[in-house]
Protein backbone atom coordinates (compact mmCIF):
# COMPACT_ATOMS: atom_id res chain seq x y z
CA UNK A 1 0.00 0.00 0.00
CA UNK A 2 2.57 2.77 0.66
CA UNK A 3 3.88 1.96 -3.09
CA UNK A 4 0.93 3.09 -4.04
CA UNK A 5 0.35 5.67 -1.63
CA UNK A 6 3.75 7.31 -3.48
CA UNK A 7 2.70 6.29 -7.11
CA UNK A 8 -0.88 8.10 -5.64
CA UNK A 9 1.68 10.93 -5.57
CA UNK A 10 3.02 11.16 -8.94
CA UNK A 11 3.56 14.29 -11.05
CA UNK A 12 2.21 11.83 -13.93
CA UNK A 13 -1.61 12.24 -13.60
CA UNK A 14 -2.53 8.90 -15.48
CA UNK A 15 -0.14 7.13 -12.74
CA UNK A 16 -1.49 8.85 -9.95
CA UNK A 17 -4.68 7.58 -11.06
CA UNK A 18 -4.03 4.20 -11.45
CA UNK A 19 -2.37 4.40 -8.10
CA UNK A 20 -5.46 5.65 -6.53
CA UNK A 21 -7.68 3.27 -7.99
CA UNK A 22 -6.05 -0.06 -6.96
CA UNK A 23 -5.86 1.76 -3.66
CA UNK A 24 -9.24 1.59 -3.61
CA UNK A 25 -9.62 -1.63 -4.41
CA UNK A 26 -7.16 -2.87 -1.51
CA UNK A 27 -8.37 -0.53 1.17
CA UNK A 28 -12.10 -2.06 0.40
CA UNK A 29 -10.75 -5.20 0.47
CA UNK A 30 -8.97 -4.48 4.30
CA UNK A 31 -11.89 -3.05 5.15
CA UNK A 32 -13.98 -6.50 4.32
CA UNK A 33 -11.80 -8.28 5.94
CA UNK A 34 -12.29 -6.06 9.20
CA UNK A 35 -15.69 -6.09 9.03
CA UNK A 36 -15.94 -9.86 8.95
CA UNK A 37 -13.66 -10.24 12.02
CA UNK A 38 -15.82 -7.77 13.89
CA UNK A 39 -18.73 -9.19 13.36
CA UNK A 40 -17.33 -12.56 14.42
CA UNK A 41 -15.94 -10.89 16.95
CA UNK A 42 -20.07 -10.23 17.89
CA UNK A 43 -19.27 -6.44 17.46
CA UNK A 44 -22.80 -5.03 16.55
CA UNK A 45 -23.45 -3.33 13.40
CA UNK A 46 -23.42 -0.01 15.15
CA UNK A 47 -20.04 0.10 16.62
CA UNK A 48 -18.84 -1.02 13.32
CA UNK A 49 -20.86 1.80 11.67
CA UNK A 50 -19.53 4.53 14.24
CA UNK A 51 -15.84 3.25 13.41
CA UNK A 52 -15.98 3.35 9.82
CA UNK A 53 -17.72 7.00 10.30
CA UNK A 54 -21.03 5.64 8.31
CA UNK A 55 -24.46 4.59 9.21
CA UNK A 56 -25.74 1.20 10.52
CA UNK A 57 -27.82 0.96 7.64
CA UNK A 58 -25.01 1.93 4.89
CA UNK A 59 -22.63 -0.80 6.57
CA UNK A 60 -25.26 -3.32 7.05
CA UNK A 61 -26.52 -3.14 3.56
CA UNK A 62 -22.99 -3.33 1.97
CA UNK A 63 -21.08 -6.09 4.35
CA UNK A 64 -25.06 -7.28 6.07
CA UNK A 65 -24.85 -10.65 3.41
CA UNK A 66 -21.40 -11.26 3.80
């Protein structure tokens, strides 16, 4: 991630793009991954909501199936 955190940085625009898009995709894919341990952790869908700085219903609806 910091690789890409300093391509995210480039003075090339297209790179810095690219950069920032399979930044995206990682950090979404960390972010899964915390989400699932939480919950099997029994963490409710509010704490994980107040952590990630969203609503319960905007994290239940996007991790809630998973």
């Amino acid at each position: 991630m910091l690789t890409l955190a300093d391509a995210a940085n480039s003075d090339d625009p297209i790179v810095a793009l690219r950069a920032i898009e399979k930044l995206r995709k990682e950090v979404d894919r960390v972010e899964a991954v915390a989400v699932r341990r939480a919950r099997n952790a029994n963490a409710s869908w509010q704490l994980i909501a107040l952590a990630l700085g969203v609503s319960k219903q905007a994290v239940h609806k996007k991790y809630g199936r998973s």
